[in-house]
Protein backbone atom coordinates (compact mmCIF):
# COMPACT_ATOMS: atom_id res chain seq x y z
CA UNK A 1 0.93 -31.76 3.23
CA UNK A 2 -1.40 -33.44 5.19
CA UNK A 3 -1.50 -30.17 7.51
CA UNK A 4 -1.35 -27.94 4.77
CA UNK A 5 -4.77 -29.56 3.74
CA UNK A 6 -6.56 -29.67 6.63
CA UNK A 7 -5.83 -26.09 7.26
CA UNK A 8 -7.17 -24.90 4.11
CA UNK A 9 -10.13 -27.09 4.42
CA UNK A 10 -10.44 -24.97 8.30
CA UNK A 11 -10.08 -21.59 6.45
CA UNK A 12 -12.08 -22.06 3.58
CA UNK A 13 -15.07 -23.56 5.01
CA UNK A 14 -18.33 -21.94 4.73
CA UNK A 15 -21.49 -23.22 5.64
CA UNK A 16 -23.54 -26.18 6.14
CA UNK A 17 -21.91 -29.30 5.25
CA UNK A 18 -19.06 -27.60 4.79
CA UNK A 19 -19.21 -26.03 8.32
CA UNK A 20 -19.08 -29.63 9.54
CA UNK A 21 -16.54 -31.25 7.56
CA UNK A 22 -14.77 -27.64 9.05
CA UNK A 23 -15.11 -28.27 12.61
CA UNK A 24 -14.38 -32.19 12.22
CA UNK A 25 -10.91 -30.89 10.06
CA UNK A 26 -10.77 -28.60 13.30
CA UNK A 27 -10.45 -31.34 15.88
CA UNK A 28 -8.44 -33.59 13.42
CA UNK A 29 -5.75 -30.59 13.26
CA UNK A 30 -6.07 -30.05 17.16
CA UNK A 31 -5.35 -33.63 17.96
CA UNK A 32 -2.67 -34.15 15.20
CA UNK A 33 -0.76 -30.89 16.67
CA UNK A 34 -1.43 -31.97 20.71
CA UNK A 35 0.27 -35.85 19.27
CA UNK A 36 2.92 -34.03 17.79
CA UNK A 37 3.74 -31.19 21.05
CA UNK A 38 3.46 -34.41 23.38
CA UNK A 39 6.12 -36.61 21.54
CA UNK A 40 8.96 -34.43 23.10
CA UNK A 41 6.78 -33.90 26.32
CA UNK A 42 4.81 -30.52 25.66
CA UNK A 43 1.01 -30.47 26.81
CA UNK A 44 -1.27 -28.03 25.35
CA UNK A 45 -4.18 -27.50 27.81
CA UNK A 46 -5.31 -24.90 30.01
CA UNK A 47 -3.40 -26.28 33.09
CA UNK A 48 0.07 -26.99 32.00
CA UNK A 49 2.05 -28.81 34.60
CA UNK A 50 5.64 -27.84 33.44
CA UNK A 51 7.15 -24.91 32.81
CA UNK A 52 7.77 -25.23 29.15
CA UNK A 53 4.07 -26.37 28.37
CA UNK A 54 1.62 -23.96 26.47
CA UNK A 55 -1.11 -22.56 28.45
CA UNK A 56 -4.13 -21.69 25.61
CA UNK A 57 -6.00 -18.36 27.23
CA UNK A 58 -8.99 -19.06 25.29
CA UNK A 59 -10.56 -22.28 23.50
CA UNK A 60 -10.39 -21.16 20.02
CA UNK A 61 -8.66 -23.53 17.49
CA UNK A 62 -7.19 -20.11 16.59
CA UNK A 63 -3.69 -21.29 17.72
CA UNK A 64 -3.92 -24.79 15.97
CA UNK A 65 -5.45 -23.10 12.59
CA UNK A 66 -2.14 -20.43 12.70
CA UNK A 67 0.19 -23.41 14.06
CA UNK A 68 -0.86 -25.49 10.63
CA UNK A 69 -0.64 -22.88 8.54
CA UNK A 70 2.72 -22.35 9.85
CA UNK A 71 4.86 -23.62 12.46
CA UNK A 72 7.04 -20.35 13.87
CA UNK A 73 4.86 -17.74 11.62
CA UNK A 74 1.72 -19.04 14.18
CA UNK A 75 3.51 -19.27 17.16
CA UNK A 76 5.12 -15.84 17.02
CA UNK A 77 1.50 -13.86 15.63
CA UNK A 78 -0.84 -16.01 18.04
CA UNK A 79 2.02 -15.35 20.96
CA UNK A 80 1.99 -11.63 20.40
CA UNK A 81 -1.75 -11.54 20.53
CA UNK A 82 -1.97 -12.89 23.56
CA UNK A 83 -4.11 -16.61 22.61
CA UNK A 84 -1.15 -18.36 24.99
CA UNK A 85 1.36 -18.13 26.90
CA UNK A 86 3.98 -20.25 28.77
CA UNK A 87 6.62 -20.06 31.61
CA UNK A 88 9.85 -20.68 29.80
CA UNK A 89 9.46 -19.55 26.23
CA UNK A 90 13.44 -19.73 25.44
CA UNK A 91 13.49 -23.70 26.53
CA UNK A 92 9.87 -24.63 24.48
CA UNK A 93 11.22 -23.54 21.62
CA UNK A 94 14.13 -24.86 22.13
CA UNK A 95 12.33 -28.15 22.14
CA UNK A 96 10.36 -27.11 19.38
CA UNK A 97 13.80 -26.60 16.91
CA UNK A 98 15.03 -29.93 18.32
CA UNK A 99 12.12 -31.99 17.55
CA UNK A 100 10.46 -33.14 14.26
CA UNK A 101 8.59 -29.67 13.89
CA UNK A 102 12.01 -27.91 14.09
CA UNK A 103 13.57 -30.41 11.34
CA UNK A 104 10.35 -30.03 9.27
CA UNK A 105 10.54 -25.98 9.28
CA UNK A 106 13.06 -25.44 6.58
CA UNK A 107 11.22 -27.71 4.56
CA UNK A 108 7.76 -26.91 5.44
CA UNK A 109 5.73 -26.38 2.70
CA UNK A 110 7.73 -26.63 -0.78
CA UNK A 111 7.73 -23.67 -2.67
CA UNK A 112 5.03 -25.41 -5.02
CA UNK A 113 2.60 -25.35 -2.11
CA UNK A 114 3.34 -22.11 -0.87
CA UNK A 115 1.31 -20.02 -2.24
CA UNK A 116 -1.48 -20.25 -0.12
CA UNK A 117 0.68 -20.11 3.35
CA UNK A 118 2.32 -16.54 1.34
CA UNK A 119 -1.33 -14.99 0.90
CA UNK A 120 -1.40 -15.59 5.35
CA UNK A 121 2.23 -14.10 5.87
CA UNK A 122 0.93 -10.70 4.98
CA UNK A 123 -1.27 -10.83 8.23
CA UNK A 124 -1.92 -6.93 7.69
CA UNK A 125 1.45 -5.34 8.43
CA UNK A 126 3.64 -3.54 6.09
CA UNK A 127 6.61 -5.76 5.28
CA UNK A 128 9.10 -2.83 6.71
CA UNK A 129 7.21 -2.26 9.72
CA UNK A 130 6.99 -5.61 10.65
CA UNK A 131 10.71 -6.42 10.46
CA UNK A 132 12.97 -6.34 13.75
CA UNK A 133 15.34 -3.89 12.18
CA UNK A 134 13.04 -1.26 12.00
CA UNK A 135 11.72 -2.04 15.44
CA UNK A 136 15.15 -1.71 16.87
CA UNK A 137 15.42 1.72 15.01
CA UNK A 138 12.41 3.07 15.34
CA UNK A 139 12.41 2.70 19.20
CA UNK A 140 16.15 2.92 19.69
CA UNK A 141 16.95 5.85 22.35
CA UNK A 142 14.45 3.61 24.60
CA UNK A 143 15.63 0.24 23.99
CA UNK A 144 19.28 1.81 24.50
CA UNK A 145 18.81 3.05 27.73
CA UNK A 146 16.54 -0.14 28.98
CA UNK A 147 18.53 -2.62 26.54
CA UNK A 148 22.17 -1.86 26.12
CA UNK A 149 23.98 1.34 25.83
CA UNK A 150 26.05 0.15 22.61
CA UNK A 151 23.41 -1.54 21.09
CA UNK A 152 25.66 -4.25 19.49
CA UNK A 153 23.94 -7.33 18.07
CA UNK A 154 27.35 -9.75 17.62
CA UNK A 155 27.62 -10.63 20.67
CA UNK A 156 29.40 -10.89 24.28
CA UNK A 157 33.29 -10.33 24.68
CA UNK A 158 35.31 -13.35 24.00
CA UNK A 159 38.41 -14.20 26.20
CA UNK A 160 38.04 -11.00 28.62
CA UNK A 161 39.59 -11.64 31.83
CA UNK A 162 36.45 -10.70 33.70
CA UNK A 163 35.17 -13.80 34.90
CA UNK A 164 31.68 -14.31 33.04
CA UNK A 165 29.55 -14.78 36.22
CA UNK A 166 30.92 -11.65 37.47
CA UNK A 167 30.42 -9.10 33.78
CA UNK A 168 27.79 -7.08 32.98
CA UNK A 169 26.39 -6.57 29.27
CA UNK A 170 28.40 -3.05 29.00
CA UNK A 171 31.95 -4.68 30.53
CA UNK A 172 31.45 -7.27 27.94
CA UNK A 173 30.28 -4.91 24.95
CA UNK A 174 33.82 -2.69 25.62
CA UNK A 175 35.73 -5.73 25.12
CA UNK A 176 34.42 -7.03 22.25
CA UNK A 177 35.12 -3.57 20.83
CA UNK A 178 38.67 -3.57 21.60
CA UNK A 179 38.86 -7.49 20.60
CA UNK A 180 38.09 -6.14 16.90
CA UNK A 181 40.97 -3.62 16.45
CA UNK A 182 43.33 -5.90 17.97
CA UNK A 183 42.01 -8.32 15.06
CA UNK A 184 42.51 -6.08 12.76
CA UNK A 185 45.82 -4.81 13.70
CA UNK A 186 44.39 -1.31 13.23
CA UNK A 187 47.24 1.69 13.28
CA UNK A 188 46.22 5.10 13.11
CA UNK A 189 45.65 6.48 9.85
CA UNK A 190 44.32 3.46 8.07
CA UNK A 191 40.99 4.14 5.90
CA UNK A 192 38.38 1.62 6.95
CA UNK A 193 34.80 0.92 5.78
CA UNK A 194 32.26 -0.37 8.10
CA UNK A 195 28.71 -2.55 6.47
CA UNK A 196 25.86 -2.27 8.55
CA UNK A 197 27.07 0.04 11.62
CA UNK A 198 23.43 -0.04 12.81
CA UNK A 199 24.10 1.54 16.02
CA UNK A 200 27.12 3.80 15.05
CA UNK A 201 29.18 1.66 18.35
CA UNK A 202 31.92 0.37 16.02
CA UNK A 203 32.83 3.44 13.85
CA UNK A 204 33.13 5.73 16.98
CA UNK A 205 35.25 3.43 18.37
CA UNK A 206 37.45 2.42 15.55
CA UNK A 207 37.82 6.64 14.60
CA UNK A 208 38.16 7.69 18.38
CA UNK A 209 40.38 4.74 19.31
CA UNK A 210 42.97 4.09 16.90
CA UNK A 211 42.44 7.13 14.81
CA UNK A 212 41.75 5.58 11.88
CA UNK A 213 39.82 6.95 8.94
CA UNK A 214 35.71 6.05 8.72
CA UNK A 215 33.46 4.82 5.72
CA UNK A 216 30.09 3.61 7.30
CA UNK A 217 27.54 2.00 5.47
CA UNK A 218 24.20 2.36 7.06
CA UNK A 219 20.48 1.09 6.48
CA UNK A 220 17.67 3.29 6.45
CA UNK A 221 17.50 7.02 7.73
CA UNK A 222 17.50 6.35 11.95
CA UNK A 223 20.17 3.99 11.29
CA UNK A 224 22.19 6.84 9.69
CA UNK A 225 20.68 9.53 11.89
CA UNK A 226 21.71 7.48 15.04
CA UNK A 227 25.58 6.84 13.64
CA UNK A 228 25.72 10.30 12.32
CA UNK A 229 25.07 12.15 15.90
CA UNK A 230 27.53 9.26 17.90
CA UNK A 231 30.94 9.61 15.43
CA UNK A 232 30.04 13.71 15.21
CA UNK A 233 33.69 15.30 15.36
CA UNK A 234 35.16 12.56 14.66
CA UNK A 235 36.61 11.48 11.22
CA UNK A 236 33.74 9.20 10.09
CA UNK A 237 31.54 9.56 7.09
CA UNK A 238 28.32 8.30 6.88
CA UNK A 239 26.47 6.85 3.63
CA UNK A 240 22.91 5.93 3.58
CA UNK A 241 22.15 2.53 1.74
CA UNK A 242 18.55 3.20 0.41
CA UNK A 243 15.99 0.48 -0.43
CA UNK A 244 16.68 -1.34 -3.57
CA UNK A 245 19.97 0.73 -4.07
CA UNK A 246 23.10 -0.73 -5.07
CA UNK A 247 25.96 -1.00 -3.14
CA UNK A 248 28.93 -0.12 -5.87
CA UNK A 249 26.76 3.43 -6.08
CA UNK A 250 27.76 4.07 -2.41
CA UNK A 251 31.54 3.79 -3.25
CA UNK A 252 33.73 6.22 -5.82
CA UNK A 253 35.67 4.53 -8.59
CA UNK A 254 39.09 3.69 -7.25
CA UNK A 255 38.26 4.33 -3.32
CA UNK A 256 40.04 1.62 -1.68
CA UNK A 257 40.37 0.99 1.82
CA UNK A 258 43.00 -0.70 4.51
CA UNK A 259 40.48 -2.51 6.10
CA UNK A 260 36.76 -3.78 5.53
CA UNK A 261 34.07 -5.09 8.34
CA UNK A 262 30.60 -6.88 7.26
CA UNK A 263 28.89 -6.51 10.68
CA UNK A 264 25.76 -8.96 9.79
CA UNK A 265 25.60 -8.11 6.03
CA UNK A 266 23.55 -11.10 4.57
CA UNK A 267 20.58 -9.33 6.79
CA UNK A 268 20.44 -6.89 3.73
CA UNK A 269 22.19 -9.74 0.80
CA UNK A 270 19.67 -11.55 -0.88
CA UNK A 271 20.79 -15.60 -1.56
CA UNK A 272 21.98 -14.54 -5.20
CA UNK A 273 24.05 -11.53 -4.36
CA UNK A 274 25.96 -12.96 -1.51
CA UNK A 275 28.91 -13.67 -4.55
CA UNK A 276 28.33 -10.15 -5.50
CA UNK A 277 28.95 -8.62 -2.37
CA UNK A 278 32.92 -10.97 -2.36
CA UNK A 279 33.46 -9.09 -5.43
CA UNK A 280 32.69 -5.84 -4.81
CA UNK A 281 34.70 -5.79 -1.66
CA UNK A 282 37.72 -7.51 -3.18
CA UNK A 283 37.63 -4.56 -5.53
CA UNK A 284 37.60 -1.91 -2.86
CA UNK A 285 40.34 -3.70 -0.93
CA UNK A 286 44.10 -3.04 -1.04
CA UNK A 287 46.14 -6.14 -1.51
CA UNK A 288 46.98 -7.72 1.67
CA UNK A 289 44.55 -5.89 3.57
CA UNK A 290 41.91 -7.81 5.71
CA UNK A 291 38.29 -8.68 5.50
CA UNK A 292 36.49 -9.39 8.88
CA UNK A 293 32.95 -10.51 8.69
CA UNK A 294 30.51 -10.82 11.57
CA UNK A 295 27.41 -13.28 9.98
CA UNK A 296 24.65 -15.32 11.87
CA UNK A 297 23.34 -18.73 9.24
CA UNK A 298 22.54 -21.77 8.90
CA UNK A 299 24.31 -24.85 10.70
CA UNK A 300 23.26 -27.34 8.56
CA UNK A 301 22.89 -26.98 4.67
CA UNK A 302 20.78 -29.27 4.78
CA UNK A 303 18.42 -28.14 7.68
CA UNK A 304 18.34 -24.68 7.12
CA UNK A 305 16.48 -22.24 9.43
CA UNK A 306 14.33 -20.37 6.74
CA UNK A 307 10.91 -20.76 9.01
CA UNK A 308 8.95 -18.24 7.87
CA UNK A 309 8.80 -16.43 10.99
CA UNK A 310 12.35 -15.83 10.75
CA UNK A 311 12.23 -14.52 7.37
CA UNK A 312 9.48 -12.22 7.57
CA UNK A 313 10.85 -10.26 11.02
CA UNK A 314 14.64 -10.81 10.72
CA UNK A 315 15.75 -11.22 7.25
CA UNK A 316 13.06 -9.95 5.09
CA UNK A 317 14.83 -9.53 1.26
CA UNK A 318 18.11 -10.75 3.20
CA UNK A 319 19.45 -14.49 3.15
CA UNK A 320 20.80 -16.74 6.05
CA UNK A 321 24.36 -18.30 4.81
CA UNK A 322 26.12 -21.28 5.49
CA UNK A 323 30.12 -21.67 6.23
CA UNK A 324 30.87 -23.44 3.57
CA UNK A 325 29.23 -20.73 1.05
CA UNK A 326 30.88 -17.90 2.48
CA UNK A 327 34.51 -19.75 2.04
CA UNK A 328 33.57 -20.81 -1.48
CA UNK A 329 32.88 -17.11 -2.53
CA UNK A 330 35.61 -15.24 -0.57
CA UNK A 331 38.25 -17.26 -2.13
CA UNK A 332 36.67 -17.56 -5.48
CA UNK A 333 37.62 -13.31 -5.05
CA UNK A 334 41.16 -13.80 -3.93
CA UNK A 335 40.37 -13.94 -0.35
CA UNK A 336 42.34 -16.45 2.23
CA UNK A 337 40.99 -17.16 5.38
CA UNK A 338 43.02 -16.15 8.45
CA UNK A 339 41.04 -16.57 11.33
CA UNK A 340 37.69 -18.57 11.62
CA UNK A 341 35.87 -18.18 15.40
CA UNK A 342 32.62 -19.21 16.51
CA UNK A 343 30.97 -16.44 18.19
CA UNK A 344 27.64 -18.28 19.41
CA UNK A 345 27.54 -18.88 22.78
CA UNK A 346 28.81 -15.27 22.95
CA UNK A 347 26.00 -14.09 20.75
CA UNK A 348 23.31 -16.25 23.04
CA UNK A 349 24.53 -14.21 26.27
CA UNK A 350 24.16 -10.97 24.05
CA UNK A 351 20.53 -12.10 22.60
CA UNK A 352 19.79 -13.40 26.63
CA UNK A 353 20.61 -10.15 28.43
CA UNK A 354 18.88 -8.31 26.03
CA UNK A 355 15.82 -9.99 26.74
CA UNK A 356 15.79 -10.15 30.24
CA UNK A 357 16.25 -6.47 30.19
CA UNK A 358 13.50 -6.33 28.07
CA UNK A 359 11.10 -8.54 30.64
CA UNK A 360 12.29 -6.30 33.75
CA UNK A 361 11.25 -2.93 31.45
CA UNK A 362 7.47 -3.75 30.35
CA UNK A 363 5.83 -1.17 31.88
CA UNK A 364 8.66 1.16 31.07
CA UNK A 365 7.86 0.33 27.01
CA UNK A 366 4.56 0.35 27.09
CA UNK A 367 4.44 3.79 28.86
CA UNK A 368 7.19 4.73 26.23
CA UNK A 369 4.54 3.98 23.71
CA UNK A 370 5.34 0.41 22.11
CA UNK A 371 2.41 -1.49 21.96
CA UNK A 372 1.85 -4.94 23.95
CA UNK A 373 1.81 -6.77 20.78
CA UNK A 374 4.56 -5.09 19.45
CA UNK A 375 6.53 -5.92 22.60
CA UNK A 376 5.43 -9.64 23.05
CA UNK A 377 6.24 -10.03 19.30
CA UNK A 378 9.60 -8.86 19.80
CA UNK A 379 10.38 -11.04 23.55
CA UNK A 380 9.07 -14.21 21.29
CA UNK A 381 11.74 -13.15 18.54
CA UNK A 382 14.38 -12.61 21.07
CA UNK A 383 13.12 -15.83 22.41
CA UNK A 384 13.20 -17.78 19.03
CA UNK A 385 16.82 -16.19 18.24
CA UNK A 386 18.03 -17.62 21.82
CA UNK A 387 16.19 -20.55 21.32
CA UNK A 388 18.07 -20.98 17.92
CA UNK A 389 21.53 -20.37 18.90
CA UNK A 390 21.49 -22.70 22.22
CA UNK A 391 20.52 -25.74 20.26
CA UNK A 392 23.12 -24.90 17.40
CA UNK A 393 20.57 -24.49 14.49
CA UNK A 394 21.99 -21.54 13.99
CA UNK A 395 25.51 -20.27 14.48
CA UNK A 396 27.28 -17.00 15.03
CA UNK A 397 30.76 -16.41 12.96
CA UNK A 398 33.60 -14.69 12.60
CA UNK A 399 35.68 -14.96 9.75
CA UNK A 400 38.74 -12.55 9.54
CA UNK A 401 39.71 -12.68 5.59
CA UNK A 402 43.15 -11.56 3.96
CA UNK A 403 43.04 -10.46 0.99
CA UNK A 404 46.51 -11.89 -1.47
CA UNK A 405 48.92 -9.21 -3.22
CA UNK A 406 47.62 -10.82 -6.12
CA UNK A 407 44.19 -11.28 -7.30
CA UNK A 408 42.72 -13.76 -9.83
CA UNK A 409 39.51 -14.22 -9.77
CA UNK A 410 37.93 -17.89 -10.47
C-alpha cells in the first residue's frame, strides 16, 4: 500500500506545495524501488555493471512512477517505449519472479485498491489490440516464416530420439505432432474436435495423418481464415467462436465425438466457466473416449501469476488454472485421469526459440510493418513467459482424460 500511495500522491500532484511534496514522493518511490531491485543484486543506474541490471535511457522517474503503479504492467509499457533497457531480459525477470516483487505480484494491490491501478491499465490501447493473440494473428504469415513454420505454442517434442543439442524448432514441432496421435490412439475414421487450433497445425495433421474426421474450434476471423486455407481438401470443418458467444451454440444437439483436444483453452475460459467447459465436453464425448488438454497456470494456488501484465496481453477475459482445479472439475464430469505430463521445460525451449528468432529478424519486422513498440512489447512478453516457466511460477500440462462408460455427474 505504501507504493500504491506514494504513486498516487506522484500522479496527482499539481502545483506548488503540492509539486513539492510530488517530487519528494518522487525520490522516496525511486529509492524504495532501487532498495528493493538491489536486495537480489539488480542496480538501476545509467552504467549497469552486469548483464541483468537495468540501464534507464533517460532520467525521468517515468519508470519508477509506472514500476509503482504496477510491477510487470510498468516494466512491459516503459520497456516497449524504450525508457530502459538491459542485456539479459529473460534472467532479470527471472530474478524479478523469484524475489519479493515476484511473490508480491499476485497479490499486488487487493481488489479493494484497484481501482485506481485499473483506470492506468487502459494506457490508450484497445483491449483486443493489445492482447498477444491478436498480435500473433494479425501478423502471422510474417512471424511464420521468421518464427516457426507450424506456429505451435505447447511446446518442444518430448522423448524424440534427436538429441536436443542437435534439433531444430521444426524437427521438434513434427514430433510433438505425431506424439499427440500416438496419445490418442487415433485410427482412421474417428470424429475428433479440436479447441483453439490457432494455427490450423494440429487439425491438418490429425485429418491428413490418421484420416480421422475434423471439428475445429477457432478464435476470431484470421484464426479461422488461417486454419481454413491449411486443412483445405481435407476433411476438417471449421467453426468460428465469436466474442462473447457461447460454446454449446458451436455444437448440434447430439454431435458427439471419439476424441476431444483443449489446446490452451482457459486463454478464452473465464475463472467461473472453467466447470462449464468439463461439462459441456463430457456431454459431447462418447463413453470411454479421451480428453487431452494442453493448459499453461498457476504453480502455486497460493502464489498465483495474475500480474497484471499478464492478464492484460495474454489472458485478457481468460483465466490461468491450477492442477488441482482442473482434476476437481474433470472428475466432478465423469472424467478419470490417464496420463498427467509436465510439458514445461518443453514449452520454455518453444517460448526460447521463438524469441531468438524474433531478435535475429528486427529489421525484417519492422520493414514488414510492426512497429518498434509493438515488437519490443512482444520480445518483453516472450521474455516474461520464458522468464515464468524457467523459475516454475508457471507450468505447462498435459493431462490426457478418459472419459467412464458411465457418467454421474457430482
Amino acid at each position: 500500500m505504501i507504493l500504491h500511495k506514494i504513486c498516487k500522491c506522484t500522479v496527482n500532484g499539481v502545483c506548488g506545495l503540492q509539486t513539492l511534496c510530488a517530487t519528494l514522493a518522487q525520490n522516496q518511490l525511486r529509492l524504495h524501488i532501487e532498495a528493493m531491485f538491489l536486495r537480489f543484486g539488480v542496480t538501476i543506474s545509467n552504467d549497469p555493471k552486469k548483464p541483468f541490471d537495468i540501464r534507464l535511457k533517460d532520467d525521468t522517474n517515468r519508470f519508477f512512477i509506472e514500476f509503482g503503479i504496477s510491477p510487470f504492467l510498468g516494466l512491459g509499457e516503459t520497456f516497449a517505449e524504450g525508457v530502459w533497457e538491459t542485456d539479459d531480459l529473460v534472467i532479470l525477470l527471472s530474478l524479478i519472479l523469484l524475489s519479493e516483487i515476484g511473490e508480491m505480484s499476485g497479490h499486488w494491490y487487493h481488489k479493494k485498491h484497484n481501482s485506481f491501478v485499473q483506470k492506468r491499465i487502459q494506457l490508450n490501447i484497445p483491449k483486443k489490440e493489445a492482447n498477444i493473440s491478436y498480435f500473433y494473428e494479425k501478423y502471422f504469415e510474417t512471424l511464420s516464416q521468421i518464427l516457426d513454420p507450424l506456429m505451435l505454442r505447447f511446446g518442444w517434442a518430448d522423448g524424440s530420439s534427436v538429441p536436443e543439442a542437435n534439433r531444430d524448432l521444426s524437427t521438434a514441432q513434427n514430433q510433438r505432432l505425431k506424439s499427440i496421435g500416438k496419445l490418442l490412439e487415433l485410427v482412421p475414421g474417428m470424429r475428433v474436435l479440436v479447441i483453439g487450433c490457432w494455427s490450423g497445425s494440429v487439425s491438418r495433421h490429425l485429418a491428413l495423418v490418421y484420416a480421422t474426421s475434423v471439428t475445429t474450434i477457432t478464435y476470431g476471423l484470421k484464426s479461422t481464415e488461417i486454419t481454413y486455407e491449411k486443412c483445405k481438401n481435407l476433411p476438417v470443418e471449421v467453426r468460428n467462436l465469436e466474442e462473447d458467444e457461447k460454446w454449446e451454440k458451436l455444437i448440434q444437439k447430439n454431435e458427439t465425438f471419439d476424441r476431444i483436444i483443449g489446446i490452451e483453452p482457459y486463454r478464452f475460459i473465464s475463472q467461473k466457466k472453467q466447470k462449464e467447459f468439463f461439462k459441456l465436453t463430457s456431454d459431447w464425448l462418447v463413453p470411454g473416449g479421451f480428453l487431452l488438454i494442453e493448459t499453461q497456470g498457476n504453480s502455486n494456488p497460493r502464489l498465483p501469476l495474475d500480474n497484471l501484465f499478464w492478464q492484460k496481453y495474454f489472458i485478457s477475459g481468460g483465466s490461468l488454472p491450477n492442477s488441482t482445479q482442473i482434476l476437481k472439475y474433470a472428475t466432478s464430469f465423469g472424467f478419470e485421469l490417464d496420463y498427467l505430463g509436465n510439458t514445461s521445460h518443453n514449452y520454455f525451449l518453444t517460448i526460447s526459440n521463438w524469441r531468438e528468432n524474433l531478435l535475429k529478424a528486427h529489421y525484417q519486422l519492422i520493414h514488414c510493418g510492426i512497429s518498434e513498440i509493438e515488437y519490443r512489447r512482444w520480445n518483453f512478453a516472450l521474455a516474461l513467459h520464458a522468464a515464468a516457466l524457467e523459475t516454475e511460477r508457471l507450468q505447462s500440462w498435459e493431462f490426457l482424460f478418459r472419459k467412464h462408460e458411465i457418467v454421474q455427474y457430482n
